[in-house]
N, C-alpha and C. Protein backbone atom coordinates (compact mmCIF):
# COMPACT_ATOMS: atom_id res chain seq x y z
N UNK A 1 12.17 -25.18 31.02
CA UNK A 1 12.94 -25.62 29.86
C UNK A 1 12.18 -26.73 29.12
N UNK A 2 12.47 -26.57 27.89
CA UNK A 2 12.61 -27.86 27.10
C UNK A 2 12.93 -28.39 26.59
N UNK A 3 12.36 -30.13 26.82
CA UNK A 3 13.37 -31.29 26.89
C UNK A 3 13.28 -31.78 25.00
N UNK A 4 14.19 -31.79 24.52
CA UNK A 4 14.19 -31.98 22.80
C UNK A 4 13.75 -33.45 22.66
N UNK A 5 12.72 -33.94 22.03
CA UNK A 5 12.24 -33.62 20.83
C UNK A 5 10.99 -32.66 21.07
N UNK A 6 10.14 -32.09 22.39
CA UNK A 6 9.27 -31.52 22.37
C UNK A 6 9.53 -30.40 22.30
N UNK A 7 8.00 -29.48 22.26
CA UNK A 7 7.95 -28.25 21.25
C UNK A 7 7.58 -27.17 22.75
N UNK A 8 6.99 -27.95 23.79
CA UNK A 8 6.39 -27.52 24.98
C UNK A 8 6.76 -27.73 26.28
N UNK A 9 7.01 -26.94 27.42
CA UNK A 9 7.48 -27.53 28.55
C UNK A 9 6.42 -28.79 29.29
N UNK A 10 6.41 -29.07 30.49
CA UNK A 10 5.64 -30.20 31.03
C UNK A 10 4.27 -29.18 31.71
N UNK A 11 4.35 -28.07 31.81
CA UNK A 11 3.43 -27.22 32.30
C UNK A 11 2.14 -26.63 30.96
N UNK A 12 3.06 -26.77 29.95
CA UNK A 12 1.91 -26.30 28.77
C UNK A 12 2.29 -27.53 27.88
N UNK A 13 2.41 -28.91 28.10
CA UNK A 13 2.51 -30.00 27.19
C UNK A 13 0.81 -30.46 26.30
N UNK A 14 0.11 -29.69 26.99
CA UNK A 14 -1.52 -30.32 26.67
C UNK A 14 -1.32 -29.58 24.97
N UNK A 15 -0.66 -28.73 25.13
CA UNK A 15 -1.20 -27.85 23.75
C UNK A 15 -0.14 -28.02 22.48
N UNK A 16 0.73 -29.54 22.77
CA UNK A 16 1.67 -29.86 21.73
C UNK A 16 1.01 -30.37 21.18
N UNK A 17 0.09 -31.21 20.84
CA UNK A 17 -0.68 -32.11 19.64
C UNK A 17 -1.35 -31.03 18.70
N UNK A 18 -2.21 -29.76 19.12
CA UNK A 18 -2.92 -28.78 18.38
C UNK A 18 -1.64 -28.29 17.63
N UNK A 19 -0.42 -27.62 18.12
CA UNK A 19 0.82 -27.24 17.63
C UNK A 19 1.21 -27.50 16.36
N UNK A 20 1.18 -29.51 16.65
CA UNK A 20 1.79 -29.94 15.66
C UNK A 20 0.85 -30.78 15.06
N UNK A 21 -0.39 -30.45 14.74
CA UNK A 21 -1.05 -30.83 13.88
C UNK A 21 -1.70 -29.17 12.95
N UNK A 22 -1.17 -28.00 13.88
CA UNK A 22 -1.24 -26.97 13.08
C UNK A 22 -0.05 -27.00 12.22
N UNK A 23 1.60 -27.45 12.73
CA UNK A 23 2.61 -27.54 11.72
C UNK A 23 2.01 -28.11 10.50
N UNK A 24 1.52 -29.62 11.07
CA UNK A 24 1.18 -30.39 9.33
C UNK A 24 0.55 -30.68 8.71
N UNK A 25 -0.50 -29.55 9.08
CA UNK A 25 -1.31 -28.45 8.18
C UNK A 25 -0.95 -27.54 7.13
N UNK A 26 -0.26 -26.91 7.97
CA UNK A 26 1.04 -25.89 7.05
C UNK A 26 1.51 -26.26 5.83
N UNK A 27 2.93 -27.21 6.70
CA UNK A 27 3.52 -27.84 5.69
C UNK A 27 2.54 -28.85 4.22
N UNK A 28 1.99 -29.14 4.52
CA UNK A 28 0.99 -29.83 3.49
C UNK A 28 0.33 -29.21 2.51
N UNK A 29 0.19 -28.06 3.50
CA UNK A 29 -0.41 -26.58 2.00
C UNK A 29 0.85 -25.87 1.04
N UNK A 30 1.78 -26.22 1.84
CA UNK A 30 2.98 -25.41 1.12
C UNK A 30 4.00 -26.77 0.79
N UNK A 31 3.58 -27.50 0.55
CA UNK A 31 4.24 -28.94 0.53
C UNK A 31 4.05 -29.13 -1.13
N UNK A 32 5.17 -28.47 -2.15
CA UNK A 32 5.67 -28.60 -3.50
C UNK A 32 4.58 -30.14 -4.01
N UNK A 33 5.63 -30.92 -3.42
CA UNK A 33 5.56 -32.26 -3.96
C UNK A 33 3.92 -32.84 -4.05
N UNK A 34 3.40 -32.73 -2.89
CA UNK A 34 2.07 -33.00 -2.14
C UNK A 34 0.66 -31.99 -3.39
N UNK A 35 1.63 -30.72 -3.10
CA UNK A 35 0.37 -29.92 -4.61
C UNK A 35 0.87 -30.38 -5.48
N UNK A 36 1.72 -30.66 -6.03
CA UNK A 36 1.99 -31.20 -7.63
C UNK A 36 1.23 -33.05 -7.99
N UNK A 37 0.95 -33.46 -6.89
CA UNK A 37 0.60 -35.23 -6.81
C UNK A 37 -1.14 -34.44 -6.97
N UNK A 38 -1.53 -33.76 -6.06
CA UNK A 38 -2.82 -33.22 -5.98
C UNK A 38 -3.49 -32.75 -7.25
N UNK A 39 -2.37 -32.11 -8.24
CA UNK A 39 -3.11 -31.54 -9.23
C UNK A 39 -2.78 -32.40 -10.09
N UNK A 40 -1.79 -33.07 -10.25
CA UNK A 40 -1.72 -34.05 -11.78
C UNK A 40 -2.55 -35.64 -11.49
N UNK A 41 -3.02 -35.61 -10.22
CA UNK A 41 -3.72 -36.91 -10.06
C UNK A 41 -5.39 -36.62 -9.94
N UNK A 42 -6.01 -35.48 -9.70
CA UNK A 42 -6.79 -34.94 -8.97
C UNK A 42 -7.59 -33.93 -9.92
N UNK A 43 -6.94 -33.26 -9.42
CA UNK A 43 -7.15 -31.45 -10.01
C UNK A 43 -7.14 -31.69 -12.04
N UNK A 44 -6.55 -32.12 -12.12
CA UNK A 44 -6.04 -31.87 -14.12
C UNK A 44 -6.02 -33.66 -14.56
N UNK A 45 -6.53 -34.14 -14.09
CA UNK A 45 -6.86 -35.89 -14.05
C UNK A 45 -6.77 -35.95 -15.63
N UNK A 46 -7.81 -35.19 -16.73
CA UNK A 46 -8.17 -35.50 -17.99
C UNK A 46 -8.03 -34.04 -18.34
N UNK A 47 -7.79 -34.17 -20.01
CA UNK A 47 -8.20 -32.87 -20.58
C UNK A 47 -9.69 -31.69 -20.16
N UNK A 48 -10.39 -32.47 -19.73
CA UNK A 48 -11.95 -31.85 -19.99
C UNK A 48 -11.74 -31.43 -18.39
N UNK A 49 -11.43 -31.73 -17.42
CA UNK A 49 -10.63 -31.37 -15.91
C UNK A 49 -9.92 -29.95 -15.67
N UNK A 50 -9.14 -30.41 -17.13
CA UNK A 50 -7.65 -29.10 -16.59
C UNK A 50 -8.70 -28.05 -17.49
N UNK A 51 -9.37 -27.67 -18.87
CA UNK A 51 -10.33 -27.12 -19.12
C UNK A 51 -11.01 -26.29 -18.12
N UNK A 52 -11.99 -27.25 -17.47
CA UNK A 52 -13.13 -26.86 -16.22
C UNK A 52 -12.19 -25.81 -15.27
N UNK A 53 -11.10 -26.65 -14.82
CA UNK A 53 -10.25 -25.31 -13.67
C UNK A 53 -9.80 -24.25 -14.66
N UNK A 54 -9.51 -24.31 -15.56
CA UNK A 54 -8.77 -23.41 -16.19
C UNK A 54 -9.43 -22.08 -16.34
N UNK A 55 -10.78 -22.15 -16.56
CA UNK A 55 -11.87 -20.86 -16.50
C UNK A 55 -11.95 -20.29 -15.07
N UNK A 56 -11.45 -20.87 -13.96
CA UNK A 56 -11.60 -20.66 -12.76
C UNK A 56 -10.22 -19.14 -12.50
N UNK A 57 -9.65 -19.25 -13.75
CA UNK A 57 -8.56 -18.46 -13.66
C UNK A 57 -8.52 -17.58 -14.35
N UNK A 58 -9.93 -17.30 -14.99
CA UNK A 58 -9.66 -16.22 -16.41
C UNK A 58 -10.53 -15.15 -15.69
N UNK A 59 -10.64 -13.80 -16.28
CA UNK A 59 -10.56 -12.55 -15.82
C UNK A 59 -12.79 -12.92 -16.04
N UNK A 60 -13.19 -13.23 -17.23
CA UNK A 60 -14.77 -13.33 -16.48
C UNK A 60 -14.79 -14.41 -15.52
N UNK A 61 -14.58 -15.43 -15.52
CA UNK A 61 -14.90 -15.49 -13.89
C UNK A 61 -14.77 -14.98 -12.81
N UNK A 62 -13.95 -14.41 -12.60
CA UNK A 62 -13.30 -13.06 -11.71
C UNK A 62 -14.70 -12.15 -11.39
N UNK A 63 -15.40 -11.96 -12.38
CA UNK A 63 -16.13 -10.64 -13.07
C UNK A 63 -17.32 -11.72 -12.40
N UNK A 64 -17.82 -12.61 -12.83
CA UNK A 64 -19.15 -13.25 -12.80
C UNK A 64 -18.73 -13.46 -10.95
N UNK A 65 -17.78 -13.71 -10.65
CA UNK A 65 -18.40 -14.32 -9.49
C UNK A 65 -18.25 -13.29 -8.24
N UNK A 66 -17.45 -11.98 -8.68
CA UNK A 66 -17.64 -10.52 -7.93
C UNK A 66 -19.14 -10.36 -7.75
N UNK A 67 -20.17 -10.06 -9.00
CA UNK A 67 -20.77 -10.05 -8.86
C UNK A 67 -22.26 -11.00 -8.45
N UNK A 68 -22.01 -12.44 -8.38
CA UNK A 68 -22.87 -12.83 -7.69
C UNK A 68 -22.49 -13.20 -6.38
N UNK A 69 -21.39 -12.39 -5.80
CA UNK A 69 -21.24 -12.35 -4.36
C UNK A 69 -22.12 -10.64 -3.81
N UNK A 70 -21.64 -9.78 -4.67
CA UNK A 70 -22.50 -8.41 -4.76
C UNK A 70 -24.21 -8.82 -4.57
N UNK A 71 -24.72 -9.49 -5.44
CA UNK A 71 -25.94 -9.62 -5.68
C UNK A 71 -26.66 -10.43 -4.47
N UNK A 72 -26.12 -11.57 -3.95
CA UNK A 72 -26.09 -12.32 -3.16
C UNK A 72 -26.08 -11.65 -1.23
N UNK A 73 -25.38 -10.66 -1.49
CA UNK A 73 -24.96 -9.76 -0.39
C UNK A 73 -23.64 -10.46 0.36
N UNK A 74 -22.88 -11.73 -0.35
CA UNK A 74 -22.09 -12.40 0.64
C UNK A 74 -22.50 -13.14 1.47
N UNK A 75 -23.76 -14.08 1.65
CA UNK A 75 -24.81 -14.80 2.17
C UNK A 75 -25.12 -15.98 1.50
N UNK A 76 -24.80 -17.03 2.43
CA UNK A 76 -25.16 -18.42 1.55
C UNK A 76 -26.52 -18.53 1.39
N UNK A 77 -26.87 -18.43 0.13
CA UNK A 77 -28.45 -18.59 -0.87
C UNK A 77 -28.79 -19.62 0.00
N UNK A 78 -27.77 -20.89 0.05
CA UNK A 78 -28.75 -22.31 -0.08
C UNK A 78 -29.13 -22.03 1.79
N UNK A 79 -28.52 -21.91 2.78
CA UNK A 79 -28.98 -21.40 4.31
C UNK A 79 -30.18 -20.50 3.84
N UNK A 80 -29.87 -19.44 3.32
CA UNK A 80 -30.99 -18.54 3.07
C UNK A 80 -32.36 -18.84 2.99
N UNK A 81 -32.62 -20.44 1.90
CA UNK A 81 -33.57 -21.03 1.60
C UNK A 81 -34.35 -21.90 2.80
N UNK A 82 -32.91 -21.78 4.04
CA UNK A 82 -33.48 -22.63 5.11
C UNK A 82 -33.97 -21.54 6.66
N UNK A 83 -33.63 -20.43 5.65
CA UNK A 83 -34.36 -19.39 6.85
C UNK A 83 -32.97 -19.17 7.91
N UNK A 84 -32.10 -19.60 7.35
CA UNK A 84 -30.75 -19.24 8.41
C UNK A 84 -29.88 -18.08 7.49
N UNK A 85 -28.77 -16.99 8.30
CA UNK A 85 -28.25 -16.11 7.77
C UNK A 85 -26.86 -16.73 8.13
N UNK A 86 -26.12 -16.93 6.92
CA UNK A 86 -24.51 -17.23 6.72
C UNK A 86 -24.07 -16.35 5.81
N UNK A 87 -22.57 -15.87 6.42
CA UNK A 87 -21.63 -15.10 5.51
C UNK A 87 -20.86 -16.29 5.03
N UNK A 88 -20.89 -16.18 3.43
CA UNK A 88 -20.02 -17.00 2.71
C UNK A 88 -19.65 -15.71 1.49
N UNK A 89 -18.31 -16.67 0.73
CA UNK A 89 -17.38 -16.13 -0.14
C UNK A 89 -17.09 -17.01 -1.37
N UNK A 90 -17.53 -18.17 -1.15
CA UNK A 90 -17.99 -18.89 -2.12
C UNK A 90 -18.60 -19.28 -3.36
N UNK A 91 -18.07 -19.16 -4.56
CA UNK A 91 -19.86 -19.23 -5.62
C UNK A 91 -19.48 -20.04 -6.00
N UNK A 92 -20.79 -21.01 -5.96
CA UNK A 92 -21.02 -22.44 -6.75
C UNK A 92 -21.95 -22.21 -7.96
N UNK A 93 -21.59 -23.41 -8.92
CA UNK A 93 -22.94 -23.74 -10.09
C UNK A 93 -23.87 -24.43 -9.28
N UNK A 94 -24.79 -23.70 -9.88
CA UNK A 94 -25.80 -24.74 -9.16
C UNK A 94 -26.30 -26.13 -9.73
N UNK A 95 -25.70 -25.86 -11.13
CA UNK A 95 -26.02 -27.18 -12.11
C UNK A 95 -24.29 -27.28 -12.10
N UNK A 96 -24.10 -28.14 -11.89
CA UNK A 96 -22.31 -28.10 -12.00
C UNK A 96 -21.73 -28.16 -13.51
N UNK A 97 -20.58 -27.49 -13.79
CA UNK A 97 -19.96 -27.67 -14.82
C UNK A 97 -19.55 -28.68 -15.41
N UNK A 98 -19.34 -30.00 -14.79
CA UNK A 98 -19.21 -31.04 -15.21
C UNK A 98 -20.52 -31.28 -15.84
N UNK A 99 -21.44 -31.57 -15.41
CA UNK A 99 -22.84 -31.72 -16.14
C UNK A 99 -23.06 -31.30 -17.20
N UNK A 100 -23.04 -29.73 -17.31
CA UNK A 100 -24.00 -29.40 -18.55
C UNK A 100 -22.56 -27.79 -18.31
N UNK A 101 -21.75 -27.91 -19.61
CA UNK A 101 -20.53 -27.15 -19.80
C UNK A 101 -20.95 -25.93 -20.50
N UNK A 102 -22.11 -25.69 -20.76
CA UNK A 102 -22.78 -24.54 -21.74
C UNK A 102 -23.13 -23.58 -20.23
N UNK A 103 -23.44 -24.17 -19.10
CA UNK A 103 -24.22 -23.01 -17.88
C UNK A 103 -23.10 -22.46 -17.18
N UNK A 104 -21.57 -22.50 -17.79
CA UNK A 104 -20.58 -22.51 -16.57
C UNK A 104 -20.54 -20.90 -16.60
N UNK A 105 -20.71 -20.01 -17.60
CA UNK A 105 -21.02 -18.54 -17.22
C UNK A 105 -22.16 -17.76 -17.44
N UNK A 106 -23.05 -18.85 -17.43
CA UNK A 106 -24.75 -18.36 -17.03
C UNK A 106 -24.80 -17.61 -15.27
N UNK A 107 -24.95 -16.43 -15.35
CA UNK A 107 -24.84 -16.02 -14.06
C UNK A 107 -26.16 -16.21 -13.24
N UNK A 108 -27.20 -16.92 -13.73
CA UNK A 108 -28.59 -17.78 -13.09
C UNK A 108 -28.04 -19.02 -12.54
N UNK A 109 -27.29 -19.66 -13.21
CA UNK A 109 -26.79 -20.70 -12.78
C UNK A 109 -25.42 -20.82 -11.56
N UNK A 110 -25.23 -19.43 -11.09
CA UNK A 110 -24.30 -19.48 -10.04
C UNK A 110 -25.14 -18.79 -8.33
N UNK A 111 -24.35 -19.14 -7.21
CA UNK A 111 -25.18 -18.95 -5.93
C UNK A 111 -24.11 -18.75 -5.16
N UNK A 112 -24.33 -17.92 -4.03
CA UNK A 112 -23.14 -18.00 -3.41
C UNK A 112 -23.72 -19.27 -2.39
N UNK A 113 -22.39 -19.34 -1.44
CA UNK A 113 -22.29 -21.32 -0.79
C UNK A 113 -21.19 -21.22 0.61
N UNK A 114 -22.31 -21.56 1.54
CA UNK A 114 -20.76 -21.62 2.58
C UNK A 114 -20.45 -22.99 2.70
N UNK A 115 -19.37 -23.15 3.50
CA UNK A 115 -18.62 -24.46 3.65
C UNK A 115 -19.55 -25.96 3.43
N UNK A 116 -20.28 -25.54 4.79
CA UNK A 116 -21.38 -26.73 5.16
C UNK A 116 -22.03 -26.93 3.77
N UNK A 117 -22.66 -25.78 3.30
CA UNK A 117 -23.28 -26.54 2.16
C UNK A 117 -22.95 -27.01 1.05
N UNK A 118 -21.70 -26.55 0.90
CA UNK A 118 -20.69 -26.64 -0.12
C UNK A 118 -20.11 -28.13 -0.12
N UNK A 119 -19.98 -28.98 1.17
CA UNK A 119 -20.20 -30.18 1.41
C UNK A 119 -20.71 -31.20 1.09
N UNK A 120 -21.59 -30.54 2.03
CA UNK A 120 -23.41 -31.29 1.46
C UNK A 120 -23.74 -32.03 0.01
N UNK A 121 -23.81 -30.28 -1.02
CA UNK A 121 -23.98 -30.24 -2.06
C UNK A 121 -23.06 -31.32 -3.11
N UNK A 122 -22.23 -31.27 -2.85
CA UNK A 122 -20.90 -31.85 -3.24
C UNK A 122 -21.44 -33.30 -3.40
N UNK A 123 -21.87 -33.55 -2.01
CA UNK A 123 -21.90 -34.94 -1.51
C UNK A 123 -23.10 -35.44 -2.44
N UNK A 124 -23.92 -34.33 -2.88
CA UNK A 124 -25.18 -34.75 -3.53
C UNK A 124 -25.19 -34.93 -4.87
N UNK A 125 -24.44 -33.68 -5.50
CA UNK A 125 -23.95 -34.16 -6.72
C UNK A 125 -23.15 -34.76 -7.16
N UNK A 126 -22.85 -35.70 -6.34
CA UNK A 126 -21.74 -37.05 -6.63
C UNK A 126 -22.75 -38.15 -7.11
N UNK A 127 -23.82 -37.84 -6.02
CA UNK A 127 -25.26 -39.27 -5.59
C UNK A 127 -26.01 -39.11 -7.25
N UNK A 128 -26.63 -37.20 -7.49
CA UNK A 128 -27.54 -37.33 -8.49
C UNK A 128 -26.72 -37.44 -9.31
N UNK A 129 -25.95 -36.30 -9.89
CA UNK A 129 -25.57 -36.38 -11.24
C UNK A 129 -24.35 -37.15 -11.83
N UNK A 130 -23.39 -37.84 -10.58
CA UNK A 130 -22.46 -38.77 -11.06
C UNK A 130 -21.31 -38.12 -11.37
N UNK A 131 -21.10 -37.06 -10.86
CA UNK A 131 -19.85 -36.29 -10.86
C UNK A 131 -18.55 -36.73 -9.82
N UNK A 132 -17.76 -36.00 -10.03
CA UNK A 132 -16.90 -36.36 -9.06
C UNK A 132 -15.53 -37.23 -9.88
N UNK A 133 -14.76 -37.76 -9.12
CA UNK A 133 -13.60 -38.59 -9.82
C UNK A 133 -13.95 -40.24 -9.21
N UNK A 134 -13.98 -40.60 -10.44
CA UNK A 134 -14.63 -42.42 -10.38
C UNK A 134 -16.00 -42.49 -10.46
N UNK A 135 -16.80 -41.52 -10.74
CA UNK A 135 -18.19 -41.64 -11.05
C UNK A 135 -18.62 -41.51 -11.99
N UNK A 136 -19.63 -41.69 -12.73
CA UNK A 136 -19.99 -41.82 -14.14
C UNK A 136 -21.45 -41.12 -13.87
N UNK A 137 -21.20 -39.57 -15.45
CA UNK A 137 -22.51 -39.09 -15.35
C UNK A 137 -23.82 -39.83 -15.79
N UNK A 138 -24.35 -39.31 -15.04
CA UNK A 138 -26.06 -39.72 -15.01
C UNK A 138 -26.61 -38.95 -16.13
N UNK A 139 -27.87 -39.64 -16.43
CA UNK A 139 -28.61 -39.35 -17.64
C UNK A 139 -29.85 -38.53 -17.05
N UNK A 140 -29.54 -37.93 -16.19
CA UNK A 140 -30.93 -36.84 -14.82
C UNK A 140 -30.70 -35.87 -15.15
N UNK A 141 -32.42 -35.73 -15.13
CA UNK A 141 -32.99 -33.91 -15.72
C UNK A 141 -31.97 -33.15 -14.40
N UNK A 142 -31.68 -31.68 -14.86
CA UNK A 142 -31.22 -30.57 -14.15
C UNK A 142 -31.77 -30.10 -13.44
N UNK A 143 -31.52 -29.86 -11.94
CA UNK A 143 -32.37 -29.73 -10.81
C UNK A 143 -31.68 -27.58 -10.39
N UNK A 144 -32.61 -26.79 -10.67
CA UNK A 144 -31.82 -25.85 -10.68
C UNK A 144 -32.86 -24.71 -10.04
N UNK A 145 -34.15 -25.17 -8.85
CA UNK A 145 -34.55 -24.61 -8.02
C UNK A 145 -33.73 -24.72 -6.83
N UNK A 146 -33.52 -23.77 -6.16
CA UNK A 146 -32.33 -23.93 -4.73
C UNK A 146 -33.48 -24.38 -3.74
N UNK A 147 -34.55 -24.40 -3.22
CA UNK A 147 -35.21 -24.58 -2.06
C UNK A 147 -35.76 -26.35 -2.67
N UNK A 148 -35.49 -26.73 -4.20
CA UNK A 148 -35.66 -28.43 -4.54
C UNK A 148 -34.48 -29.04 -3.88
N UNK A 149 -33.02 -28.28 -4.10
CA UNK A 149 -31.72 -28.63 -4.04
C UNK A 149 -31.63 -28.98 -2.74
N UNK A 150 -31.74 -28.04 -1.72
CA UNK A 150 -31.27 -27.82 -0.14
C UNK A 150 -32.34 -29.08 0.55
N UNK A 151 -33.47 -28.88 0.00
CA UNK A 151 -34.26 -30.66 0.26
C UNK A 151 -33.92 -32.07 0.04
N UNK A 152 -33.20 -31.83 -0.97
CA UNK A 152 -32.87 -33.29 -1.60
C UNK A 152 -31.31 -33.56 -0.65
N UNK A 153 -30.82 -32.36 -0.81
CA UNK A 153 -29.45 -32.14 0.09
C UNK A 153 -29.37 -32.80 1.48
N UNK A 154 -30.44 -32.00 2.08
CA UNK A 154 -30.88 -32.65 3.82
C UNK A 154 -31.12 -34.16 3.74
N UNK A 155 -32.22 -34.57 3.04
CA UNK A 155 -32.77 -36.11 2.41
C UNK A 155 -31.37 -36.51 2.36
N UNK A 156 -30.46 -36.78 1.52
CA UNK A 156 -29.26 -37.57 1.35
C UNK A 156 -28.53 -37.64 2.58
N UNK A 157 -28.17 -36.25 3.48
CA UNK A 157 -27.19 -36.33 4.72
C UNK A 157 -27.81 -36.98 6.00
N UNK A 158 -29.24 -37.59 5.83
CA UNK A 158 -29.83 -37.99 6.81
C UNK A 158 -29.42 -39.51 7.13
């Protein structure tokens, strides 16, 4: 039996913390209030914000990024460049849309991206180009070789 407030008897109690940190997981993704604070603080911050996502929802992006998952084979480019094989589902700019708003359906300018590098990258174009929320863009040439990128990438996470 079990004793209320727990979720587990005293024989399988080890596996209540994973449980209930899978609950408020859950709840947090499906948590109204929590996505609505996320996108009006976050997500849609400024006009030029709710813009950028807003293409994320229209039928060519749909189209552009089918196919540079097709082209790609479903394989993160930037691993690729490091001689490792990852299945990703991901497509990133490789020059980000915040930067330079003319490459956002240049299909040269998109790659597919798994998690890790998707990270990484993130983390890097916060450093070079000043993206991100509270950062201010940089006045830096466009870096849009992937085997320059995944270098400079490693360099920063070190």
């Amino acid at each position: 039996m079990v004793a209320f407030p727990h979720y587990y008897c005293q024989q399988h109690y080890e596996h209540e913390a994973e449980y209930l940190a899978s609950r408020q997981r859950w709840s947090r993704g499906n948590d109204k209030q929590y996505t609505h604070k996320y996108n009006t603080v976050t997500r849609y911050r400024n006009e030029d914000k709710r813009q950028q996502y807003s293409f994320y929802r229209t039928r060519q992006w749909s189209h552009l990024r089918q196919q540079v998952l097709e082209r790609d084979h479903y394989l993160c480019a930037y691993c690729k460049v490091q001689g490792i094989i990852t299945p990703a589902k991901t497509v990133d700019h490789v020059v980000p849309i915040e930067f330079d708003e003319a490459l956002k359906a240049d299909i040269a300018n998109l790659a597919v991206i798994c998690g890790k590098c998707h990270r990484a990258k993130t983390d890097w174009e916060q450093a070079y180009y000043g993206t991100g929320q509270g950062n201010e863009l940089q006045s830096v040439a466009e870096i849009t070789d992937l085997p320059s990128i995944v270098i400079l990438m490693n360099e920063q996470s070190i």
